[in-house]
N, C-alpha and C. Protein backbone atom coordinates (compact mmCIF):
# COMPACT_ATOMS: atom_id res chain seq x y z
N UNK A 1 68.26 -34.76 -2.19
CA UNK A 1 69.36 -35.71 -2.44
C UNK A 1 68.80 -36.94 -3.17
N UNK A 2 69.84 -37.33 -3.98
CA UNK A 2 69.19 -38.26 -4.65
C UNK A 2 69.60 -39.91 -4.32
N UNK A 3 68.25 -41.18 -4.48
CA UNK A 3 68.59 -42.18 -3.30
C UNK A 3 69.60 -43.07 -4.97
N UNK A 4 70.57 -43.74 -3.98
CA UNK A 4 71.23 -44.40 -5.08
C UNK A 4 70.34 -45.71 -5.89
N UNK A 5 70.65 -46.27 -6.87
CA UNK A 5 70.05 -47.40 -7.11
C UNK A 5 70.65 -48.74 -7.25
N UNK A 6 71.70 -48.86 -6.22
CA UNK A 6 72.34 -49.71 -6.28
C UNK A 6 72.47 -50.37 -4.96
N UNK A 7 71.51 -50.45 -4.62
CA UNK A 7 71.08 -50.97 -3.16
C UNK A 7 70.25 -51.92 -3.20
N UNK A 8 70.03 -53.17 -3.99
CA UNK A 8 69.40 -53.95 -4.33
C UNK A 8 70.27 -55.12 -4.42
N UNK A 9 70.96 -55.53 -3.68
CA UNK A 9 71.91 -57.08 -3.64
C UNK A 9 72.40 -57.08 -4.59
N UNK A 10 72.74 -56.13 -5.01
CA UNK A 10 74.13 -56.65 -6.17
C UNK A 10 73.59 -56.24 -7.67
N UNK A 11 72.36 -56.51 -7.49
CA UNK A 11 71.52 -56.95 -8.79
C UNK A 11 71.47 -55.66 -9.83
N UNK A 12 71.49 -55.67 -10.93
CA UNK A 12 71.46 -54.85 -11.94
C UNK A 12 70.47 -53.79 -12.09
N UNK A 13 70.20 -52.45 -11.84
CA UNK A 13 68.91 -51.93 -12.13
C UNK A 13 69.20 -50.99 -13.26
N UNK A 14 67.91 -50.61 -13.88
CA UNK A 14 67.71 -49.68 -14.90
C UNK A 14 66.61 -48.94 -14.61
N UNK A 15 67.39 -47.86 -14.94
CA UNK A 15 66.22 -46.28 -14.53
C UNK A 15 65.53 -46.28 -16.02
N UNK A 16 64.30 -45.89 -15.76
CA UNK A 16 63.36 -45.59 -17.00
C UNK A 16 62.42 -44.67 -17.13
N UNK A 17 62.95 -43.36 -18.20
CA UNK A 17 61.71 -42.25 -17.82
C UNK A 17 61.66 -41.82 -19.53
N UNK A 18 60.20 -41.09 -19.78
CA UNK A 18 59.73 -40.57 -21.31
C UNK A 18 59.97 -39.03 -21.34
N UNK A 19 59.74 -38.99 -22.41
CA UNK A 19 60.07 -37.33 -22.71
C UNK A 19 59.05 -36.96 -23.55
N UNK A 20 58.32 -36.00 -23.46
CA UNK A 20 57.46 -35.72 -24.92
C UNK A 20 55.93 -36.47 -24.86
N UNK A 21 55.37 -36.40 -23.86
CA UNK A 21 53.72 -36.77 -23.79
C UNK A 21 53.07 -35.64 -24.18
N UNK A 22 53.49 -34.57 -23.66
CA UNK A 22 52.46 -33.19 -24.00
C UNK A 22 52.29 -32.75 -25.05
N UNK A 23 53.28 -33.15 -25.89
CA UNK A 23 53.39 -32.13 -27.33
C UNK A 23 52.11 -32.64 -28.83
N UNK A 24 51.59 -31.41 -29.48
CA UNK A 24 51.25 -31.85 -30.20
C UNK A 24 51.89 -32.73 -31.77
N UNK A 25 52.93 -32.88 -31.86
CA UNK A 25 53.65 -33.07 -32.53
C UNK A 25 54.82 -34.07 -32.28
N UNK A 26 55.47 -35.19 -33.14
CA UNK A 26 56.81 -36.35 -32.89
C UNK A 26 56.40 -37.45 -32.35
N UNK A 27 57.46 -38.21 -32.03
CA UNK A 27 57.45 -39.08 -31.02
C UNK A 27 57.36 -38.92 -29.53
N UNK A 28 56.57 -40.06 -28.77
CA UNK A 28 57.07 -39.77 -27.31
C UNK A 28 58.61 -41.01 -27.12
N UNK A 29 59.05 -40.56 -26.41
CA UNK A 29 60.51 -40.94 -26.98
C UNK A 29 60.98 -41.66 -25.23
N UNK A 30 61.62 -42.81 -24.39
CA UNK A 30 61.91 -43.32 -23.78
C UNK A 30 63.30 -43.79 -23.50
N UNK A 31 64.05 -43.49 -22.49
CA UNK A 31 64.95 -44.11 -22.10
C UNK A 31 65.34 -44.88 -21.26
N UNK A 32 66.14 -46.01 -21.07
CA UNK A 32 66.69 -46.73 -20.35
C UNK A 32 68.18 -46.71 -20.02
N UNK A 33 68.65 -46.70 -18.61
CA UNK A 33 70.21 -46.16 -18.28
C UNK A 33 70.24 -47.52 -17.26
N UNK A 34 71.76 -48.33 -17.31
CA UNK A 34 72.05 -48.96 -16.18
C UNK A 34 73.54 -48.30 -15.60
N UNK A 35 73.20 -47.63 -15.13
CA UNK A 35 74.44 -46.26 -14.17
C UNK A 35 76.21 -47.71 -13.71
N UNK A 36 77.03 -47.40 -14.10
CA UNK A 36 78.01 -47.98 -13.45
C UNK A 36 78.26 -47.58 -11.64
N UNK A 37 78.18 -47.99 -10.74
CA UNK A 37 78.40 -47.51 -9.43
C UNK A 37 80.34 -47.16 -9.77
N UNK A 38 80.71 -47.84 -10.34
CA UNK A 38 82.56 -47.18 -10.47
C UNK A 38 82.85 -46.19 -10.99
N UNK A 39 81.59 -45.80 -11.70
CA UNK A 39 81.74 -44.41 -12.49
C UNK A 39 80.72 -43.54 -12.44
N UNK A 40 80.97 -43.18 -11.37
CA UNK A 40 79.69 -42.15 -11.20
C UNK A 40 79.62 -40.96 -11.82
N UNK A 41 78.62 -39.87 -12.32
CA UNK A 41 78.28 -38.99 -13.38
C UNK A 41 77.75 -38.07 -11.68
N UNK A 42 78.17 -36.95 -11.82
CA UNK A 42 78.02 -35.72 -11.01
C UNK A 42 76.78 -34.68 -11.86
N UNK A 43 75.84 -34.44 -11.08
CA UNK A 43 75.27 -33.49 -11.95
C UNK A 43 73.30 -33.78 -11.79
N UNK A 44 73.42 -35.59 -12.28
CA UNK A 44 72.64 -36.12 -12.66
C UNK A 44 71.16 -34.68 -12.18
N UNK A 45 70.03 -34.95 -12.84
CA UNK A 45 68.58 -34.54 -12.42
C UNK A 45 67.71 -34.50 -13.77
N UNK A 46 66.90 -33.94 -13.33
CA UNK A 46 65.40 -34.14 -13.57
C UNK A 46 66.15 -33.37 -15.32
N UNK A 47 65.76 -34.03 -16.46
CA UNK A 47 65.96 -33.25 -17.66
C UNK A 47 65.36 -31.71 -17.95
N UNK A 48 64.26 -31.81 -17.36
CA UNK A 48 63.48 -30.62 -17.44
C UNK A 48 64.13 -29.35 -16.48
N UNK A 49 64.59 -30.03 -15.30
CA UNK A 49 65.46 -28.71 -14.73
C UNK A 49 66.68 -28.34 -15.41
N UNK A 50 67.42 -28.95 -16.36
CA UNK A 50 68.41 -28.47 -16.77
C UNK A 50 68.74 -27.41 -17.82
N UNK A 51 69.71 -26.81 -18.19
CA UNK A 51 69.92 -25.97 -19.44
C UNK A 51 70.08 -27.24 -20.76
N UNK A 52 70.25 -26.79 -21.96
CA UNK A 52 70.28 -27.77 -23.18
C UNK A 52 71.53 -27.90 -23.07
N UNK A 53 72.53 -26.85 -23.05
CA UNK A 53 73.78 -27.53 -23.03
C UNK A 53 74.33 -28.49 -22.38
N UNK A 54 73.54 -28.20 -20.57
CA UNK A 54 73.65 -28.67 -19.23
C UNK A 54 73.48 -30.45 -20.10
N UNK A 55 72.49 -30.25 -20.63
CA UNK A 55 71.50 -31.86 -21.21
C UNK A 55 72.32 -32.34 -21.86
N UNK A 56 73.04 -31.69 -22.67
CA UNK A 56 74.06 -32.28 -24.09
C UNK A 56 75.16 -32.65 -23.21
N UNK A 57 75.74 -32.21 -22.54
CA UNK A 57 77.27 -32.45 -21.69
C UNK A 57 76.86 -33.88 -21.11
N UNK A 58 75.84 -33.83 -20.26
CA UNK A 58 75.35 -35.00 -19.07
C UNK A 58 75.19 -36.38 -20.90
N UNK A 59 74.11 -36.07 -21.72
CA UNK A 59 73.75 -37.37 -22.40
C UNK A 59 75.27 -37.74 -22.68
N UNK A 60 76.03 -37.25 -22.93
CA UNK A 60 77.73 -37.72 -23.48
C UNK A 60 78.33 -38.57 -22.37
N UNK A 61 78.26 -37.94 -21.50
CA UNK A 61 78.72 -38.82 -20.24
C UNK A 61 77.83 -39.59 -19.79
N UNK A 62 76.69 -39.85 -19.89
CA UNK A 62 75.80 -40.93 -19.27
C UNK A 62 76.02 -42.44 -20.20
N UNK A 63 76.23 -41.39 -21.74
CA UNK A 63 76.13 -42.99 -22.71
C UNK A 63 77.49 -43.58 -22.91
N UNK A 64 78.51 -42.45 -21.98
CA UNK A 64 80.06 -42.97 -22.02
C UNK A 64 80.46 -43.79 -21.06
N UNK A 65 79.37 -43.58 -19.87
CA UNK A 65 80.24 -43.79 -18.75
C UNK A 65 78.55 -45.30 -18.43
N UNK A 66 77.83 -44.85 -18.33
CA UNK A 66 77.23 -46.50 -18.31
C UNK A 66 76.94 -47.97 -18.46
N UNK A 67 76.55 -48.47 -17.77
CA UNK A 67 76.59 -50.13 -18.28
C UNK A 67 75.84 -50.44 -19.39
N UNK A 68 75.10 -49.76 -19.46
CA UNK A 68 74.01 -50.46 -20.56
C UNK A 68 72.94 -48.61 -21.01
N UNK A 69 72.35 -48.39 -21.99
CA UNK A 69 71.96 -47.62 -21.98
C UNK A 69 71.19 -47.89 -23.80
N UNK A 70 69.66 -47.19 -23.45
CA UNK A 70 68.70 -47.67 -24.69
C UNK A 70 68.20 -46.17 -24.68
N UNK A 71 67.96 -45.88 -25.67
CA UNK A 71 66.54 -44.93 -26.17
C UNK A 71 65.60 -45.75 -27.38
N UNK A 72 64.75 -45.42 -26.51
CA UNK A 72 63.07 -46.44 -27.97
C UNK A 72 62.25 -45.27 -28.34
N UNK A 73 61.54 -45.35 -28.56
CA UNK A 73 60.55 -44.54 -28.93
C UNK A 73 58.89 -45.09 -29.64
N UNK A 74 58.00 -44.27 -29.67
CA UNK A 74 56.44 -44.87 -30.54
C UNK A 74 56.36 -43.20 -31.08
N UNK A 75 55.86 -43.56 -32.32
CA UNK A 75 56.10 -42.44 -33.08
C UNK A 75 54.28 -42.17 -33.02
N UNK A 76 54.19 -40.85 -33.88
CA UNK A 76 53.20 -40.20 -33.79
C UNK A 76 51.96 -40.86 -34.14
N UNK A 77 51.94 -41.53 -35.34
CA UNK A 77 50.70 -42.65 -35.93
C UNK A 77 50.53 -43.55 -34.58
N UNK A 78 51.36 -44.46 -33.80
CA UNK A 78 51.28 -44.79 -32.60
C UNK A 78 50.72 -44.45 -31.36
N UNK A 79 50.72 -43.02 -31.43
CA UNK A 79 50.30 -42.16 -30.44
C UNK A 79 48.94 -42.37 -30.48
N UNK A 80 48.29 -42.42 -32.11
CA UNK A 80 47.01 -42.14 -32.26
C UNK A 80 46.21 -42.83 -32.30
N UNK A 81 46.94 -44.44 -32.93
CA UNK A 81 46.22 -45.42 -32.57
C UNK A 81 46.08 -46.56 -31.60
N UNK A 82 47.03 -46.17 -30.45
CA UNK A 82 46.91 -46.95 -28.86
C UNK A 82 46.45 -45.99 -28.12
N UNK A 83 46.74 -44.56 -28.14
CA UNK A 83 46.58 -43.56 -26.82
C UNK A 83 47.98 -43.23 -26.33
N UNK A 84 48.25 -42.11 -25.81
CA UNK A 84 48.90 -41.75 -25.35
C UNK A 84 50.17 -42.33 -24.08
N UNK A 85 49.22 -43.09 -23.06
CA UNK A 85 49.46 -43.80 -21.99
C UNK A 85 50.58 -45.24 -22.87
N UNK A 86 49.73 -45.59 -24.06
CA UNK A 86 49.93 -46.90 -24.18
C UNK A 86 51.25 -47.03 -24.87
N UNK A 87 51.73 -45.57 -25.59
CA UNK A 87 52.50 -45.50 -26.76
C UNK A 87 53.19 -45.21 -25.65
N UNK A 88 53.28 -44.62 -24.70
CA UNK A 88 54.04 -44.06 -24.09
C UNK A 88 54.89 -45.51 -23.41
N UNK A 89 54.04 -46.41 -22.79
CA UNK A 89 54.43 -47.67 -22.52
C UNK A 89 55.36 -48.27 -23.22
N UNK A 90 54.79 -48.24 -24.05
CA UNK A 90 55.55 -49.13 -25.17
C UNK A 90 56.71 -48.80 -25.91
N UNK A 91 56.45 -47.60 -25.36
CA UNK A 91 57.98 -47.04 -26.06
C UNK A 91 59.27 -47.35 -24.59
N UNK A 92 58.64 -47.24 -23.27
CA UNK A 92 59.29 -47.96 -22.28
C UNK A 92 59.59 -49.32 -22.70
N UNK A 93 59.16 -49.91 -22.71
CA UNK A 93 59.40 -50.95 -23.03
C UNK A 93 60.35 -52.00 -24.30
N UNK A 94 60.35 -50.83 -25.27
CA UNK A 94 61.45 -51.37 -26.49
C UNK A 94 62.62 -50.18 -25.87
N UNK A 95 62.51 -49.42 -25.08
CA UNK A 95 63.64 -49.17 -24.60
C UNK A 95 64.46 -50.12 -23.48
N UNK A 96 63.66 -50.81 -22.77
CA UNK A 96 64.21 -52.05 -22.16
C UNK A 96 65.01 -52.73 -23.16
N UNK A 97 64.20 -53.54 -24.01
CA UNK A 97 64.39 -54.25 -25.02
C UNK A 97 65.82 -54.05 -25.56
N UNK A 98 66.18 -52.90 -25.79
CA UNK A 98 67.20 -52.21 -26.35
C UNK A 98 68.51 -52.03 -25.53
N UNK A 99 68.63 -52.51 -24.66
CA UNK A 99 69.54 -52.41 -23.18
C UNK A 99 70.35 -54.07 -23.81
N UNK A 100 71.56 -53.57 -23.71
CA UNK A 100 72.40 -54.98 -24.39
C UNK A 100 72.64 -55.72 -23.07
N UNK A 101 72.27 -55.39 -21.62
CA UNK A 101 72.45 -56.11 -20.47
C UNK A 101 70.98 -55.87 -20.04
N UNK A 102 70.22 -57.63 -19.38
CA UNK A 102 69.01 -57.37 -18.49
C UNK A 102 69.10 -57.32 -17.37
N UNK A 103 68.33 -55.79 -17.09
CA UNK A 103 68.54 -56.21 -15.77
C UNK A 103 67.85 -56.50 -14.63
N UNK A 104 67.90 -56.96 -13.30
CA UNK A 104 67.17 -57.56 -12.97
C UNK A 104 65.50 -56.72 -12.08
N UNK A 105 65.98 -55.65 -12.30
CA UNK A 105 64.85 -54.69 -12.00
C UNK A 105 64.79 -53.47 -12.56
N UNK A 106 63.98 -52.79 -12.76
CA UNK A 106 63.75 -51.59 -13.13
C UNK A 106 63.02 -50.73 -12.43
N UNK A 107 63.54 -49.38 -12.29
CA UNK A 107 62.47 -48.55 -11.54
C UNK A 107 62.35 -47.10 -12.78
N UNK A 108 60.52 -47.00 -13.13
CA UNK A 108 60.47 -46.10 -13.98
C UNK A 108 59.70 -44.83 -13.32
N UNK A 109 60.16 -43.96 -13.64
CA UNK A 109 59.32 -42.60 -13.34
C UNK A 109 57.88 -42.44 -13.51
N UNK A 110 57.26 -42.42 -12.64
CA UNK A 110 55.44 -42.30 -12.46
C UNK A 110 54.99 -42.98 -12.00
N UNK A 111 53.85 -43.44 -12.58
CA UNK A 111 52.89 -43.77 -11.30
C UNK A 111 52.39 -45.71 -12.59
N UNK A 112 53.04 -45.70 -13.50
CA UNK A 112 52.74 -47.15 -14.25
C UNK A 112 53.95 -47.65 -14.35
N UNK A 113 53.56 -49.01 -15.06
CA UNK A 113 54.82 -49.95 -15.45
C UNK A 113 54.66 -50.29 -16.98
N UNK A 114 55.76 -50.25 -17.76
CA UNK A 114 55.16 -51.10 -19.02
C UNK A 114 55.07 -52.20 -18.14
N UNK A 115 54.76 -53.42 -19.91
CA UNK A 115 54.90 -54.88 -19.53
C UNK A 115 56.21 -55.45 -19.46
N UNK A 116 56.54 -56.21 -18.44
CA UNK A 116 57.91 -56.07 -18.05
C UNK A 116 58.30 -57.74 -17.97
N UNK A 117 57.45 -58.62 -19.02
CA UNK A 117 57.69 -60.03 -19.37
C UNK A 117 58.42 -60.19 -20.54
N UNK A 118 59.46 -60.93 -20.91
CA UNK A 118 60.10 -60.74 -21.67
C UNK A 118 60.59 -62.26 -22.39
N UNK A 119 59.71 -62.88 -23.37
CA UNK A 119 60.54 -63.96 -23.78
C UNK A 119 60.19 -65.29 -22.02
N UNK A 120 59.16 -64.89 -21.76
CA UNK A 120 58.65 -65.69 -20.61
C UNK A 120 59.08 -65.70 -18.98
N UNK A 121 60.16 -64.50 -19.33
CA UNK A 121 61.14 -63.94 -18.21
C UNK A 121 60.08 -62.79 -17.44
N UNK A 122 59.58 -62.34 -16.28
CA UNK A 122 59.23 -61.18 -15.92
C UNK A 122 60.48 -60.42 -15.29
N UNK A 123 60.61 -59.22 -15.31
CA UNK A 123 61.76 -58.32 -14.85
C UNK A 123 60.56 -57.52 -13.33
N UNK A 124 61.30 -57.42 -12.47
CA UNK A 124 61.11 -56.96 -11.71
C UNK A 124 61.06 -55.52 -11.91
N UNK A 125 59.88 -54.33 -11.23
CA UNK A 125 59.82 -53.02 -11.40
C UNK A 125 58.93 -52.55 -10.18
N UNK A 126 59.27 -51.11 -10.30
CA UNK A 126 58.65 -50.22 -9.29
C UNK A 126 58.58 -48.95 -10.09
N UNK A 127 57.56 -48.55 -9.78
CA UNK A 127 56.92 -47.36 -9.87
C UNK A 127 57.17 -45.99 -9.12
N UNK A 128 58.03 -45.06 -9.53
CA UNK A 128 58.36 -43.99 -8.53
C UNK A 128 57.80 -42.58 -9.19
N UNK A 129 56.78 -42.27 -8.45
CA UNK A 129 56.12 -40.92 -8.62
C UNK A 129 57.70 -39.86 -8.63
N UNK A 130 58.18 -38.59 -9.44
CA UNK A 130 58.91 -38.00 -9.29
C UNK A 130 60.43 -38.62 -9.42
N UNK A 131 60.27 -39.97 -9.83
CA UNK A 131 62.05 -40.70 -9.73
C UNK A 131 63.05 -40.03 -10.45
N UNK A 132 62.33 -38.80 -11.77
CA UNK A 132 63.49 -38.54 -12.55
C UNK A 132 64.25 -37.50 -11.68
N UNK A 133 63.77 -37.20 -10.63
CA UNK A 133 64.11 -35.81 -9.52
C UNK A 133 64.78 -36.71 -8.21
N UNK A 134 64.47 -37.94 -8.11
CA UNK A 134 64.81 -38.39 -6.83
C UNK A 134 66.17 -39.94 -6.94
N UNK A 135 66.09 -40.52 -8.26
CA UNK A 135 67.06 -41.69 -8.65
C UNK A 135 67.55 -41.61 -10.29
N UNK A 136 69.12 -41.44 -9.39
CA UNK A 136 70.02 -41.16 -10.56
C UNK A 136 70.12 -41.81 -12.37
N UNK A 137 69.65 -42.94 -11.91
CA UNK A 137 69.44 -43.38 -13.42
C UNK A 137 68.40 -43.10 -13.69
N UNK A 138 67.26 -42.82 -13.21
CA UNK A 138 66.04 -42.42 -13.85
C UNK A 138 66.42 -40.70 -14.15
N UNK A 139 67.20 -40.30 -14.16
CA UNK A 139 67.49 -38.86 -14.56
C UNK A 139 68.23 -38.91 -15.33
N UNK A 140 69.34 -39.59 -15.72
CA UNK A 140 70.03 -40.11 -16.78
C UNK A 140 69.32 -40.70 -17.81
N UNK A 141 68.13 -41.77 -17.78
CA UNK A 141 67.17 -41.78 -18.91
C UNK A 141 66.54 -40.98 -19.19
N UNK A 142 66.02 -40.13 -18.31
CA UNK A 142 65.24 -38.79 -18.91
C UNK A 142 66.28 -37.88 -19.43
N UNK A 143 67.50 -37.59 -19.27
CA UNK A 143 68.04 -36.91 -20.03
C UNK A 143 68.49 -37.17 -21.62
N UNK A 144 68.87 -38.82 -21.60
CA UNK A 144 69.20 -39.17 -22.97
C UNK A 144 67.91 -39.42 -23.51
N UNK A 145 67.04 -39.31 -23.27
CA UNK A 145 65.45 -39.31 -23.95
C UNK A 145 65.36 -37.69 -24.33
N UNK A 146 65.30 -36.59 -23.64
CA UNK A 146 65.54 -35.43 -23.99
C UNK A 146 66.44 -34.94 -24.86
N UNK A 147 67.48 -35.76 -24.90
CA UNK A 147 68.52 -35.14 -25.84
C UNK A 147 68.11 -35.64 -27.36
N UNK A 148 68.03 -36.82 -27.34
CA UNK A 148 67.63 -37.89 -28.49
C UNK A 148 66.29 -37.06 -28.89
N UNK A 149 64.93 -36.71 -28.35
CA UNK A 149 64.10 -36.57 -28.95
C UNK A 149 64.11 -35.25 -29.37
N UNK A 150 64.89 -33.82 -29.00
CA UNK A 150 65.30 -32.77 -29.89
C UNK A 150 65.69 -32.91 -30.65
N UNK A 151 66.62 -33.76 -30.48
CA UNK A 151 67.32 -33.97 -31.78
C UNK A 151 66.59 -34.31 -33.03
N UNK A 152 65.57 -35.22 -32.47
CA UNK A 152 64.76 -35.48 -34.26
C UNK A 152 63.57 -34.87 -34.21
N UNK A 153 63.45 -34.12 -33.68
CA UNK A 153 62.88 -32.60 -33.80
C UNK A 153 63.01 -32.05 -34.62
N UNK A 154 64.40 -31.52 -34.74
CA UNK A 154 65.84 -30.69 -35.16
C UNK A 154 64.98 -31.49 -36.68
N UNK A 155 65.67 -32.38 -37.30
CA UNK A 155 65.58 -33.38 -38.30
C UNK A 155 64.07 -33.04 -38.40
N UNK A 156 63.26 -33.00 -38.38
CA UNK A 156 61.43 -33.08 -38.58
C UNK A 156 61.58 -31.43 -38.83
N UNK A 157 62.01 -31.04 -38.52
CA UNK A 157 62.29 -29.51 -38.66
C UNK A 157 62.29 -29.37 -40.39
N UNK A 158 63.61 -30.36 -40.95
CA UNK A 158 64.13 -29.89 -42.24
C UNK A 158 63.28 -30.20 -42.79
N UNK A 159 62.31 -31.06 -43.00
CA UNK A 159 61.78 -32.06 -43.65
C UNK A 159 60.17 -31.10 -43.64
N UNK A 160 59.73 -30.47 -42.32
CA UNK A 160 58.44 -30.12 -42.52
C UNK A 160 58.81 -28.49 -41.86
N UNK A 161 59.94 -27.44 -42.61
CA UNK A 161 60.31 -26.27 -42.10
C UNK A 161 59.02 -25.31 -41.94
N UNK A 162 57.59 -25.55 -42.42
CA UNK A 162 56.87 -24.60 -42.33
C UNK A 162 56.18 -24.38 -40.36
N UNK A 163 56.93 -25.60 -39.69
CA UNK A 163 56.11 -25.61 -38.55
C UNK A 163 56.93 -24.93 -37.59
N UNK A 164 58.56 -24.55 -37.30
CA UNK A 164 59.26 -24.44 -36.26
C UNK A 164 59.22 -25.37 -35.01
N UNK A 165 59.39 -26.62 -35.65
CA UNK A 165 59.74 -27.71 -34.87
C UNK A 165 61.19 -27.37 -34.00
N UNK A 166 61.95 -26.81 -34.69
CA UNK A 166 63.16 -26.65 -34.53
C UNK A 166 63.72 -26.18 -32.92
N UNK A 167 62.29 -25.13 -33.23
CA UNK A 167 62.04 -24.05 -31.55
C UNK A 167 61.65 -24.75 -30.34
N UNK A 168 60.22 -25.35 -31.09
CA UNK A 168 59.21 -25.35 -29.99
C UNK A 168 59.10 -27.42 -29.40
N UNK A 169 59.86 -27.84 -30.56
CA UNK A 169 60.00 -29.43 -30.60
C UNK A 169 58.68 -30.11 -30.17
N UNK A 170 57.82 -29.41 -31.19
CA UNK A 170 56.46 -29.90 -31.38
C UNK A 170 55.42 -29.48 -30.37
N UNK A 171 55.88 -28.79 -28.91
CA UNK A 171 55.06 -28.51 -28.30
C UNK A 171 54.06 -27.26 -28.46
N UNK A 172 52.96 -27.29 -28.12
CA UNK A 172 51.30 -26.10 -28.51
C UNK A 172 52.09 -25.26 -28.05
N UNK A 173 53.00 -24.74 -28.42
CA UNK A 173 53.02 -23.35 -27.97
C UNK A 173 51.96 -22.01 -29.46
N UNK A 174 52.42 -20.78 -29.06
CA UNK A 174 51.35 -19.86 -29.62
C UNK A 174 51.90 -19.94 -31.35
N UNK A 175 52.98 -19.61 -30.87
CA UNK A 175 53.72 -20.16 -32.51
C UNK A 175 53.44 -21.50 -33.55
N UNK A 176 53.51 -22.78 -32.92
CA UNK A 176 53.06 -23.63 -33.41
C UNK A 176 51.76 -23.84 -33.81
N UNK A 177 50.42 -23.21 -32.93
CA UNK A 177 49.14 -23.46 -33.01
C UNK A 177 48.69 -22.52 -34.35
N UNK A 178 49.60 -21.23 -34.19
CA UNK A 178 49.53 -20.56 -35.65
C UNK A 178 49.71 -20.89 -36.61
N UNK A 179 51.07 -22.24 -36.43
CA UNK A 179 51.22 -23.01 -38.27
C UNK A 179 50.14 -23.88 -38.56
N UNK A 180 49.63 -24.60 -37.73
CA UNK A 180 48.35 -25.69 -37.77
C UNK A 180 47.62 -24.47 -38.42
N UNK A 181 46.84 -23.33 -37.77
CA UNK A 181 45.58 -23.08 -38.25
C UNK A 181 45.91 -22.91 -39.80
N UNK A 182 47.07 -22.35 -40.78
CA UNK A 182 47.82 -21.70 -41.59
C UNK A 182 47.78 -22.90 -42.92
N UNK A 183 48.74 -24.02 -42.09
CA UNK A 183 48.93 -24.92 -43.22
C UNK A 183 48.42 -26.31 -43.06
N UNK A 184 47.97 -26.41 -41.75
CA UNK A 184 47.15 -27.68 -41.50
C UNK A 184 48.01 -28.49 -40.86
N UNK A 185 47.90 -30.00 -40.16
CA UNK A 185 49.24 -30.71 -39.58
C UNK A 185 49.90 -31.40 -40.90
N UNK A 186 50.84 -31.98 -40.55
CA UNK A 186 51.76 -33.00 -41.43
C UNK A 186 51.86 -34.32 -40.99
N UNK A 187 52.47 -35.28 -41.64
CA UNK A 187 52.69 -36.50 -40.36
C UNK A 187 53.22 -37.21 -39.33
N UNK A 188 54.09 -35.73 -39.13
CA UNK A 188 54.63 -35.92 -37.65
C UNK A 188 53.27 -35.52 -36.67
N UNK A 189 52.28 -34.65 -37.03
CA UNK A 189 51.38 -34.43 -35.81
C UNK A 189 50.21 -35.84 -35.52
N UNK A 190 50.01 -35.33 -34.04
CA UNK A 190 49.49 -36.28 -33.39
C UNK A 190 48.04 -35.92 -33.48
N UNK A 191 47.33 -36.69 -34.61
CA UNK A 191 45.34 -36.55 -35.08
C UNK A 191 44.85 -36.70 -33.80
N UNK A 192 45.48 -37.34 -32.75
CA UNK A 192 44.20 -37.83 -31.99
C UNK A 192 44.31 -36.68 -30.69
N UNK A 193 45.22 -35.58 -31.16
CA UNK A 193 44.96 -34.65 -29.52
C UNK A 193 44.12 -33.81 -30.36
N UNK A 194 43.26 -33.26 -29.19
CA UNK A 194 42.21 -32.26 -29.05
C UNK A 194 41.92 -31.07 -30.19
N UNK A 195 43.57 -30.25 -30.32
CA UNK A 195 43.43 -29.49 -31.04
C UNK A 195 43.87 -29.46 -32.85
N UNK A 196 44.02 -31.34 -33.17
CA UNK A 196 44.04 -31.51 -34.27
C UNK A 196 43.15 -32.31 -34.15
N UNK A 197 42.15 -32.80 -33.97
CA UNK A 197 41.02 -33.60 -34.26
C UNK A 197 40.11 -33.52 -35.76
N UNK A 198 40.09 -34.05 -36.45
CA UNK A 198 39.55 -33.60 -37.62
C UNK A 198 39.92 -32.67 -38.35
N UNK A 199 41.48 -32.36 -38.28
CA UNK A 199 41.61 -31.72 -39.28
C UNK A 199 42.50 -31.99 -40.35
N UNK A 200 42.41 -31.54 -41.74
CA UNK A 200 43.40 -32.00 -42.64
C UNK A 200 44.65 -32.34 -42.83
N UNK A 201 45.32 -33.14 -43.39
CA UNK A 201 46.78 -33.32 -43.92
C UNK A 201 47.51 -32.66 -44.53
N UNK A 202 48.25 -31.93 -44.72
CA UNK A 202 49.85 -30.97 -44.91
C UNK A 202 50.88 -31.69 -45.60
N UNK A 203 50.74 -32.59 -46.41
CA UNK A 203 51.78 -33.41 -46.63
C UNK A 203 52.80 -33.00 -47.55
């Protein structure tokens, strides 16, 4: 069961979870949701347990029916030159940014926080191992982060068709690791993981 997040005196919260750390390829991509308690969304969970359609139905109603709602992102050159952890942060964090209401806390999925000072303001946060499985807006940001970052997948697809972005949305699967060895990465891939390290440009 999932705990509500609106048990905090009144006060405004925003769920915050990423999509897309593993892949060799895109953006890691971040969302921010502030859930209306008058309008509650049935369904909510973890993006990864759902079907795509399941994902497409829920992002429509999350960005219809919420108070406030951001997707940010740090794109692949980003990835490579902060690290993984950091891009990943930071892409939390201009997804805050991006929330047309602040609110007065945030709780993000895992085990970090971005930086959560803002214009000399600190926002209050917590750290919840598993939150996109256990608090409803943090499953609602992971879903409109999931939906949003296929989507320009989809788009990276047209633009670099020799990779099947389209399929695999950048992740090592056996298919993808076959276009790398074939045609080399492009500049959606991420130089600094393991299995593109030193190798050429595809442009």
């Amino acid at each position: 069961m999932q705990n509500t997040l609106f048990a905090n005196e009144g006060r405004l919260v925003a769920g915050i979870d990423e999509v897309g750390r593993g892949p060799l390829a895109g953006p890691v991509v971040a969302g921010a949701v502030i859930l209306d308690i008058n309008k509650p969304i049935v369904g909510l969970a973890d993006s990864k347990a759902l079907s795509h359609k399941r994902r497409v139905e829920l992002a429509e109603e999350i960005t219809g029916k919420a108070l406030a709602w951001s997707v940010a992102w740090a794109d692949a050159a980003e990835v490579d030159s902060l690290n993984i952890l950091q891009a990943t942060l930071l892409a939390m964090r201009r997804a805050i940014l991006g929330l047309r209401i602040r609110p007065a806390n945030v709780e993000v999925d895992g085990n970090r926080l971005p930086n959560l000072t803002f214009d000399g303001f600190a926002i209050e946060g917590s750290a919840v191992v598993g939150g996109d499985s256990l608090i409803p807006a943090i499953s609602a940001a992971s879903i409109i982060a999931k939906v949003c970052r296929d989507r320009m997948m989809v788009q990276f697809d047209q633009v670099y068709p020799t990779y099947g972005f389209r399929r695999h949305k950048g992740y090592g699967t056996a298919e993808h690791r076959e276009c790398l060895s074939r045609f080399g990465p492009c500049p959606q891939h991420r130089r600094s993981f393991r299995p593109l390290a030193g190798a050429g440009e595809n442009t």
